[in-house]
Each structure stands twice: as C-alpha cells, then as structure tokens.
N, C-alpha and C. Protein backbone atom coordinates (compact mmCIF):
# COMPACT_ATOMS: atom_id res chain seq x y z
N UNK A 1 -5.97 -17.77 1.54
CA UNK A 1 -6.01 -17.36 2.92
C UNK A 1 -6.93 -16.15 3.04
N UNK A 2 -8.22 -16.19 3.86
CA UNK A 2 -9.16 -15.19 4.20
C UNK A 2 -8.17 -14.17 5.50
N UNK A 3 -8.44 -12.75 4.66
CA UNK A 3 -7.95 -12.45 6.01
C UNK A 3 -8.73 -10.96 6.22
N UNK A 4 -8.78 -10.69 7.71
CA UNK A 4 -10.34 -9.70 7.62
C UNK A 4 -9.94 -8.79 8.61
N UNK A 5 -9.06 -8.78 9.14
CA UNK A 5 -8.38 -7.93 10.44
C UNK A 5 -8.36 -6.69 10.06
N UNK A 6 -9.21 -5.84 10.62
CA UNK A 6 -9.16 -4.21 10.53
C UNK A 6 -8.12 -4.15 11.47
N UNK A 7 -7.72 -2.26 10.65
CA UNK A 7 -6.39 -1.61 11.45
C UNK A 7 -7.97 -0.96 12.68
N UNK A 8 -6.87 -0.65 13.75
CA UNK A 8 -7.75 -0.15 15.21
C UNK A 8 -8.27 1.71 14.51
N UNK A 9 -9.27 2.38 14.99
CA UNK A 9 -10.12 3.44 14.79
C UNK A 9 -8.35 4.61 14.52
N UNK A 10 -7.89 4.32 15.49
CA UNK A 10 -7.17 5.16 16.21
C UNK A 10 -5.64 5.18 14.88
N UNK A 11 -5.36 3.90 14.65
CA UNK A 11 -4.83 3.81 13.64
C UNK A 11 -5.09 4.44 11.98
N UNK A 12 -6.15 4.27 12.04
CA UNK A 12 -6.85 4.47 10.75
C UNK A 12 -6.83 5.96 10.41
N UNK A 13 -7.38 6.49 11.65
CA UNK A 13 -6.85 8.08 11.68
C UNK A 13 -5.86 8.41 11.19
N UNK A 14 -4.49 8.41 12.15
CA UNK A 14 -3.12 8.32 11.92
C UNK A 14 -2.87 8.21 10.27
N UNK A 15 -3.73 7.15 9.48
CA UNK A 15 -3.23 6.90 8.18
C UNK A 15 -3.93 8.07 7.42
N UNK A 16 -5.44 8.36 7.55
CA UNK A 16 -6.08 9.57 6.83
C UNK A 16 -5.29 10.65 6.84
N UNK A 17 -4.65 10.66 8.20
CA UNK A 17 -3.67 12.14 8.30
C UNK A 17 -2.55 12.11 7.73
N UNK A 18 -2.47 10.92 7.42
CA UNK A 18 -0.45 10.87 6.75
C UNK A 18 -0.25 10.99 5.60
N UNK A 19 0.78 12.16 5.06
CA UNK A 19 1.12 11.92 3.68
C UNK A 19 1.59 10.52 2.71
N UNK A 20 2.36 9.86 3.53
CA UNK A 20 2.62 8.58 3.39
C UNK A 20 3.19 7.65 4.78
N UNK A 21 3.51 6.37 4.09
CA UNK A 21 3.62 5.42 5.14
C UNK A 21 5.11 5.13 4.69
N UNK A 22 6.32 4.43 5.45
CA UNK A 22 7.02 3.57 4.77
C UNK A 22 6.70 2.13 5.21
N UNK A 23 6.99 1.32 3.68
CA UNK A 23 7.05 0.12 4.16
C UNK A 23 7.98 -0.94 3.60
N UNK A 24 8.61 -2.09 4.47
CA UNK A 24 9.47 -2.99 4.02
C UNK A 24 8.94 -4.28 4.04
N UNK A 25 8.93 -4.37 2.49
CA UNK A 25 8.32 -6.00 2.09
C UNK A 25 8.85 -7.13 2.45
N UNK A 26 8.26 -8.08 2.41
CA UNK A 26 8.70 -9.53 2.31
C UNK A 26 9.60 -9.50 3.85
N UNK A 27 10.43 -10.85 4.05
CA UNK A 27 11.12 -11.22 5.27
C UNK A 27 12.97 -11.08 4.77
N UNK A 28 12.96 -10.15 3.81
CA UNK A 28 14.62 -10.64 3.26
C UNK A 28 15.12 -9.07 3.86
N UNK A 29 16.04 -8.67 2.95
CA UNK A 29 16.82 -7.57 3.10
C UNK A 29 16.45 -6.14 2.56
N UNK A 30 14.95 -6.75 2.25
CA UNK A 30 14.18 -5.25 1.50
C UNK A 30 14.44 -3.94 2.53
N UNK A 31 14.64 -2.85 2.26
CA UNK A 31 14.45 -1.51 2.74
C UNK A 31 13.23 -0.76 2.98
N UNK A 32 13.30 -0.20 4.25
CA UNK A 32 11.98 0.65 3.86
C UNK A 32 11.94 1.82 3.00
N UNK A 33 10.94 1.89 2.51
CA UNK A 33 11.28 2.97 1.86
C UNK A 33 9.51 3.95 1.69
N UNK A 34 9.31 5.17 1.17
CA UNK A 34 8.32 5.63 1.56
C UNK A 34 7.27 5.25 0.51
N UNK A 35 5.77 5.63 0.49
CA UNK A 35 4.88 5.24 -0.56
C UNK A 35 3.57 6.05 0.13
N UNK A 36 3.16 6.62 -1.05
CA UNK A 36 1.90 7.14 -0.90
C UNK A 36 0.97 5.77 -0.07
N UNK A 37 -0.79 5.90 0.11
CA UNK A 37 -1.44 5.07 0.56
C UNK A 37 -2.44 6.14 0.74
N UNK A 38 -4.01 5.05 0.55
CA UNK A 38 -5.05 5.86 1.03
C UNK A 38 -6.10 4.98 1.80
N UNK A 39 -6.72 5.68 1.91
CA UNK A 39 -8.00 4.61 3.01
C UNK A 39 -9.40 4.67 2.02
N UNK A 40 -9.61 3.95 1.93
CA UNK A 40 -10.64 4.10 1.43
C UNK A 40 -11.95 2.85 2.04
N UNK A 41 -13.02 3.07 2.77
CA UNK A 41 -13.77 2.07 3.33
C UNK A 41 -12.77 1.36 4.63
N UNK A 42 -12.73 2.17 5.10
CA UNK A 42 -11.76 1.33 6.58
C UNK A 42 -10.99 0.45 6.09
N UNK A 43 -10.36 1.01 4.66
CA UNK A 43 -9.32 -0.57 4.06
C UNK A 43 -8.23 0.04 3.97
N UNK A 44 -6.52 0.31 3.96
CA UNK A 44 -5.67 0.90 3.18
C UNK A 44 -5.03 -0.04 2.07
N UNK A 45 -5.32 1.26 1.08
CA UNK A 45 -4.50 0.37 -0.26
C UNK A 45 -3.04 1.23 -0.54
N UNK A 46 -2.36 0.94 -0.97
CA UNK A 46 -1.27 1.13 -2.05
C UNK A 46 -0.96 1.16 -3.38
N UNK A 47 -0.61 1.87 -4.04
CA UNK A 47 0.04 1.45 -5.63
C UNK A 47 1.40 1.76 -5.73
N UNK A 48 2.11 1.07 -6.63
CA UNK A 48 3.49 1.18 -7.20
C UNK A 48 3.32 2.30 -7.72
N UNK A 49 4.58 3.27 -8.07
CA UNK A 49 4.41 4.24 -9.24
C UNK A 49 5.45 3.85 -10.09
N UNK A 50 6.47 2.91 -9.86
CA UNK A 50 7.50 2.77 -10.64
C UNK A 50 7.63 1.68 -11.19
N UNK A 51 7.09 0.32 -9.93
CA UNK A 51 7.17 -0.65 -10.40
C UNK A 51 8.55 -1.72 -10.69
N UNK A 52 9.45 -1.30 -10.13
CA UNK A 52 10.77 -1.39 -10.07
C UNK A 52 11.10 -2.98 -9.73
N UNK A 53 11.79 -3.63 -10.48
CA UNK A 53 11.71 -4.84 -9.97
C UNK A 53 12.27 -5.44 -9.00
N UNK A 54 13.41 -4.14 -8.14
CA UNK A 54 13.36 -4.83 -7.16
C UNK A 54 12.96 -4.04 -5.94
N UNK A 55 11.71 -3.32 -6.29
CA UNK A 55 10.73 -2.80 -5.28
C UNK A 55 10.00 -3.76 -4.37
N UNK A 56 8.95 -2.74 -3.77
CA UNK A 56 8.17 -3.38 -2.87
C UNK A 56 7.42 -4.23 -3.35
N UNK A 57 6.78 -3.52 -4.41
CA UNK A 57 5.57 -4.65 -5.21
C UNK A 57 6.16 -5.84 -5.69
N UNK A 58 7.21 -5.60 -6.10
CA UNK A 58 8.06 -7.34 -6.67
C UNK A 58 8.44 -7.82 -5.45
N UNK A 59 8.79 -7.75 -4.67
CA UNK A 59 9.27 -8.18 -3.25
C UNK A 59 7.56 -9.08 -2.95
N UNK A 60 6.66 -8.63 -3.04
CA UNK A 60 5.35 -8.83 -2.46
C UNK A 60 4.60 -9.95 -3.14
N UNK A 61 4.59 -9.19 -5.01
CA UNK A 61 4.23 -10.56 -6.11
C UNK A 61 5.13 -10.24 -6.87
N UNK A 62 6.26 -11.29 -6.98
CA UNK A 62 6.89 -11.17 -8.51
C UNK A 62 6.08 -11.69 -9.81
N UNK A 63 6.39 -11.41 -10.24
CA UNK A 63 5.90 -11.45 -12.05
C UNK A 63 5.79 -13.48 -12.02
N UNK A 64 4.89 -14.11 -12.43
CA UNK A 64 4.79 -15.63 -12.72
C UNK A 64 6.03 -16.20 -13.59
N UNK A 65 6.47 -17.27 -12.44
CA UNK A 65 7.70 -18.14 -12.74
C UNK A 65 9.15 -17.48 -11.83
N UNK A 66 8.95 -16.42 -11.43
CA UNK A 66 9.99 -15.62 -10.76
C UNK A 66 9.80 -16.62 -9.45
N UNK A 67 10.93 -16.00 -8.08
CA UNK A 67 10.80 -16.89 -7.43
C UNK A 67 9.65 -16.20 -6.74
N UNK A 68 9.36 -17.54 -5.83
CA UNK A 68 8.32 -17.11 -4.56
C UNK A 68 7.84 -16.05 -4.11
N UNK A 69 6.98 -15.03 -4.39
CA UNK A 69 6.66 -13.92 -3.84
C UNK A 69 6.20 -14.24 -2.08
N UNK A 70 6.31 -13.06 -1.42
CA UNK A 70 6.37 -12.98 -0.47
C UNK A 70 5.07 -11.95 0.54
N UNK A 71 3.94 -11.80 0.43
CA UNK A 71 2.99 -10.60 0.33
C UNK A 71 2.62 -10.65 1.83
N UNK A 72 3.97 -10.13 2.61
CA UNK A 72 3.89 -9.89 3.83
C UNK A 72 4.77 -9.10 4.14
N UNK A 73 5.11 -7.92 5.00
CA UNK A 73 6.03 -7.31 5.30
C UNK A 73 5.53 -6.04 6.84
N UNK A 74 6.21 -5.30 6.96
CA UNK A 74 5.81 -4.40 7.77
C UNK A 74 5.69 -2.38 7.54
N UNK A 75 4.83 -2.02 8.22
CA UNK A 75 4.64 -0.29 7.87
C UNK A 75 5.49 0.23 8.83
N UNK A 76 5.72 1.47 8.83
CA UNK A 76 6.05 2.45 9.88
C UNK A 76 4.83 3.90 9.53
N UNK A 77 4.24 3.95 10.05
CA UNK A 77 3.05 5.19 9.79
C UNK A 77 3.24 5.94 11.11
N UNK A 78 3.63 7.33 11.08
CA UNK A 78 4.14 8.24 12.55
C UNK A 78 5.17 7.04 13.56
N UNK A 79 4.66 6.93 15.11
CA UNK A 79 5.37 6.12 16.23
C UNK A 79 4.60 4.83 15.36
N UNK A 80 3.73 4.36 14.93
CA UNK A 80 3.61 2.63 14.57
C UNK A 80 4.28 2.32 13.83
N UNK A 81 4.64 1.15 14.25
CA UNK A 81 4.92 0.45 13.59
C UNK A 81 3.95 -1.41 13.33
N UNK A 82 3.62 -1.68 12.41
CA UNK A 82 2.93 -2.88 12.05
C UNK A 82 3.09 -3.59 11.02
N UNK A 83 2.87 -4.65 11.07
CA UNK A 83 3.13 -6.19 10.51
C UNK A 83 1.93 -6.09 9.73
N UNK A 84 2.36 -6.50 8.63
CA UNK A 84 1.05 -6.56 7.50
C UNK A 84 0.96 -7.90 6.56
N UNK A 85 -0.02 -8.49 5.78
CA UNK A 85 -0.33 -8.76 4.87
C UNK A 85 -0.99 -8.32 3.79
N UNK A 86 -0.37 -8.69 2.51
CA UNK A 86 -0.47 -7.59 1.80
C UNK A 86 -1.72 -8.76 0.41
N UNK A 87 -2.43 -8.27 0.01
CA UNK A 87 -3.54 -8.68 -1.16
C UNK A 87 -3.60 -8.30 -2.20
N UNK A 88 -3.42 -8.31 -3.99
CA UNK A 88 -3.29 -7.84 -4.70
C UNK A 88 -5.65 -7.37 -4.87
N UNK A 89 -5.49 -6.10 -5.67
CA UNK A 89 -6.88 -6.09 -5.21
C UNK A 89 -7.52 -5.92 -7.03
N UNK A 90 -8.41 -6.44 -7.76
CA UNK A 90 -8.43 -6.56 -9.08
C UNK A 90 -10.28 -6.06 -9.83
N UNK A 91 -10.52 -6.00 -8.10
CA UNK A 91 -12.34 -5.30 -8.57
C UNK A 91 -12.16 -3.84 -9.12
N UNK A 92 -12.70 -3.89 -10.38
CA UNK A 92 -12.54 -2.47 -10.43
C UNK A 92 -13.55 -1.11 -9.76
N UNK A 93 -14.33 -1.88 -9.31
CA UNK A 93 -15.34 -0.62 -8.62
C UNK A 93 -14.22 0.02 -7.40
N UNK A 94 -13.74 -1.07 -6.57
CA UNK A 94 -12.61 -0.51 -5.65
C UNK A 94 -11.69 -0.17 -6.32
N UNK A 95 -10.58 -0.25 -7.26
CA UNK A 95 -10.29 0.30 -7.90
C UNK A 95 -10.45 2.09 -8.31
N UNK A 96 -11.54 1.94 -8.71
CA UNK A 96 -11.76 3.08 -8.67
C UNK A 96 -12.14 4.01 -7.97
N UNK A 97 -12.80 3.57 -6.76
CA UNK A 97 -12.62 4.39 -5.58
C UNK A 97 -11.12 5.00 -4.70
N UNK A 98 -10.46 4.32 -4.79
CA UNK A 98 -9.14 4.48 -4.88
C UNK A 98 -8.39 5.04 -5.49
N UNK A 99 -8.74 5.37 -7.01
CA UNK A 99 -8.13 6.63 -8.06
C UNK A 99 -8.84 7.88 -7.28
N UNK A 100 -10.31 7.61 -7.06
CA UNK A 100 -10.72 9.24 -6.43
C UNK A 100 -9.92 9.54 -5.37
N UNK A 101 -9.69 8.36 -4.71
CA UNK A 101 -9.09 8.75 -3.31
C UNK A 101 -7.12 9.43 -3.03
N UNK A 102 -6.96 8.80 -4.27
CA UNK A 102 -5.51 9.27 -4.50
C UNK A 102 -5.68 10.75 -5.01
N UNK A 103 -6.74 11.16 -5.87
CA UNK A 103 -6.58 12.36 -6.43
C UNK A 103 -7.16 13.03 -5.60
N UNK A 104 -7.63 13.12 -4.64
CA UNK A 104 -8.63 13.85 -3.69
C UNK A 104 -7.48 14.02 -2.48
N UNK A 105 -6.70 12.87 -1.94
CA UNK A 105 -5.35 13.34 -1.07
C UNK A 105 -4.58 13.87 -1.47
N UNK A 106 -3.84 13.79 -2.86
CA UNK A 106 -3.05 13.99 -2.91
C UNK A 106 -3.40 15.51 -4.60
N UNK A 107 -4.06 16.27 -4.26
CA UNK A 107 -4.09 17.58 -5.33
C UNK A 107 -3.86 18.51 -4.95
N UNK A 108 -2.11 18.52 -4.44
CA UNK A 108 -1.51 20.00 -4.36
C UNK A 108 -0.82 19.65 -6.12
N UNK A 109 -0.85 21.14 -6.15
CA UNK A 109 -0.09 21.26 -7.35
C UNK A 109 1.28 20.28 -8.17
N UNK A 110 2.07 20.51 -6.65
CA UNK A 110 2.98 19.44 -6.75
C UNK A 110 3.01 17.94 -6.68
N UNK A 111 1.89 17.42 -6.16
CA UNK A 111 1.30 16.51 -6.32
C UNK A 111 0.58 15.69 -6.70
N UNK A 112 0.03 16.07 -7.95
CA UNK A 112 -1.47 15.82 -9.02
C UNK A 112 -1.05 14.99 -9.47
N UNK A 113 0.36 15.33 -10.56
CA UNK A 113 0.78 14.61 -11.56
C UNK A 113 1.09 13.20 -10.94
N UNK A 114 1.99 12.67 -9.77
CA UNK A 114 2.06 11.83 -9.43
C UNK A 114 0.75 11.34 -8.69
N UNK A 115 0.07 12.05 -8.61
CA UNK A 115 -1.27 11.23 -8.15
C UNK A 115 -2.27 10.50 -9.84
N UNK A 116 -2.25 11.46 -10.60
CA UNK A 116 -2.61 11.03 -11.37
C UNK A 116 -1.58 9.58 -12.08
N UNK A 117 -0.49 9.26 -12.16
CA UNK A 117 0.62 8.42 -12.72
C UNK A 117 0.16 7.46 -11.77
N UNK A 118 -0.47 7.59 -10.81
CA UNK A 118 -0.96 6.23 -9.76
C UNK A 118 -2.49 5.51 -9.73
N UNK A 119 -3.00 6.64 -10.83
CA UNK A 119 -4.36 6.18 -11.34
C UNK A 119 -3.97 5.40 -12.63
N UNK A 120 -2.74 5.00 -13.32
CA UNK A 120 -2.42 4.60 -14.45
C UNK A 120 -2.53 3.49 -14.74
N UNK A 121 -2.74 2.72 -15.74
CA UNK A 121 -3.39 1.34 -16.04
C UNK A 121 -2.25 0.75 -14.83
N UNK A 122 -1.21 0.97 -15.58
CA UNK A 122 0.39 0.31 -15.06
C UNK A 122 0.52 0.40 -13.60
N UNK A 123 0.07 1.60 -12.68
CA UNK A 123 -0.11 1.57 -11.62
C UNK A 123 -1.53 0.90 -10.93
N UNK A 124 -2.61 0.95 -11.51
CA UNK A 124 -3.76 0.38 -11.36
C UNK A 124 -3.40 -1.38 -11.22
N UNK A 125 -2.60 -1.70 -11.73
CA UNK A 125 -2.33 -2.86 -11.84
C UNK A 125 -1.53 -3.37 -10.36
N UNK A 126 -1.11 -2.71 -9.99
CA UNK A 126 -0.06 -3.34 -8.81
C UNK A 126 -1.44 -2.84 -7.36
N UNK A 127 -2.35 -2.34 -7.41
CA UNK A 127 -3.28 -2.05 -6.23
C UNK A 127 -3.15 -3.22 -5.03
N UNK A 128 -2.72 -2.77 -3.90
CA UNK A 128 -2.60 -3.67 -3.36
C UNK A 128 -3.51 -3.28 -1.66
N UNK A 129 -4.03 -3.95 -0.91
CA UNK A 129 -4.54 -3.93 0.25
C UNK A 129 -3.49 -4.02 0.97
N UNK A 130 -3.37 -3.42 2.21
CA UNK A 130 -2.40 -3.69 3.49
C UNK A 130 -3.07 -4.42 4.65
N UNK A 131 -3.13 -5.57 5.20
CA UNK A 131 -4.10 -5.90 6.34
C UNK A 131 -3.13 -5.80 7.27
N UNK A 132 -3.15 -5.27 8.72
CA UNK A 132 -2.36 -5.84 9.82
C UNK A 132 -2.51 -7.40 10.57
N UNK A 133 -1.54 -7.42 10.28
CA UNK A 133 -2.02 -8.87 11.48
C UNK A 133 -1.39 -9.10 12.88
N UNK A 134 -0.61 -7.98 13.28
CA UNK A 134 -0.16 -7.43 14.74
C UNK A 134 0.50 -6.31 14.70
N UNK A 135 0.40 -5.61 15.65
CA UNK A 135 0.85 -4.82 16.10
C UNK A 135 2.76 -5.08 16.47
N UNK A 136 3.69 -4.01 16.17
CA UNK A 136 5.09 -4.36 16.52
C UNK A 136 5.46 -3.43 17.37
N UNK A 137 5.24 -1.93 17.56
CA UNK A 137 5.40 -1.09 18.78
C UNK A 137 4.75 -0.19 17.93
N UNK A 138 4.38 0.99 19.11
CA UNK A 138 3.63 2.49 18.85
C UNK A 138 2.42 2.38 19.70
C-alpha cells in the first residue's frame, strides 16, 4: 500500500515544537502512551527505546509468525488528535538523518543518553514513519 499523505504545515510545526507525541497502536486495547518523534524532511518518524513486546512497535509489527500486526493507530500531539499509518523505514541514509535529528532535539543533559539509546542498532531497527490519513479533532 503506497501511501503519501503529508501532515498539514500547521501540524508539522506543532510536532517540531513538541517534546513528544502520545500514541495508541493498532485497533485493540493498546494504551496511549508517550514517545519521543522527530521530523525530519516533512516526514515524522519514531523509534522504540525498549521494544517491549507488548508495546507500540509490537502492536504495529510483531516479530514473523506472531499474530497479525496491525501498523495503524492514532497520535495525540498538543489539542490534535490523528489517525495514522504507520511504515517500518529500512534506508539507511534516512536512517541516519534521523539519529542527527534525535540527537540535535533531544541534547539536554538529561536527555542525550536516551537520545543516543534511540540511535542504537536495536532502536534503529524499529524506525518507523507516521503518515496521517485523517484528521480526528484539534
């Protein structure tokens, strides 16, 4: 499934300015819960830092042979709220624009280390795109 839907100017802002987003995966009983995110090229990505299996990222792609992953869910970023599809992303040039971009938002003191733990192979691995595909209120 091609999917190409930019978030609106106005949105995109909102996300540059936000420390994080929460978001609740898949269509089941997942929770929201909070997660770094950065923009990078009018795109927002995500990474796991924990990887938890019954996180967001497993909610989204479970591990092969698990059941059905689900790589749709919704954000709350400030008053929005939006409906997303979610893309696992595996180029490493984006990739790596995305490690700069995590360490470049997120280098307060208190914040490095887990920015850096999200540049980690293990976190590098779960990179995921957020696309909207409607708007839900905000």
């Amino acid at each position: 499934m091609k999917l190409s839907r930019q978030f609106a100017d106005a949105i995109l802002q909102v996300l540059r300015e936000s420390s994080g987003l929460r978001i609740q995966a898949g269509s089941g009983d997942h929770r929201f819960i909070g997660i770094w995110h950065v923009v990078v090229k009018e795109r927002l990505f995500v990474r796991s830092w924990s990887v938890k299996e019954t996180g967001w990222f497993r909610t989204l792609f479970p591990e092969a042979g698990a059941v059905k992953g689900e790589p749709h869910g919704v954000i709350q970023v400030k008053k929005h709220e939006i409906v997303i599809a979610a893309r696992q992303v595996a180029d490493t040039k984006t990739r790596n624009a995305i490690d700069r971009a995590y360490l470049e938002k997120y280098k307060t003191p208190g914040a490095l280390n887990y920015a850096k733990d999200l540049c980690s192979a293990k976190s590098r691995a779960t990179t995921t795109e957020l696309i909207p595909t409607k708007d839900v209120k905000g």
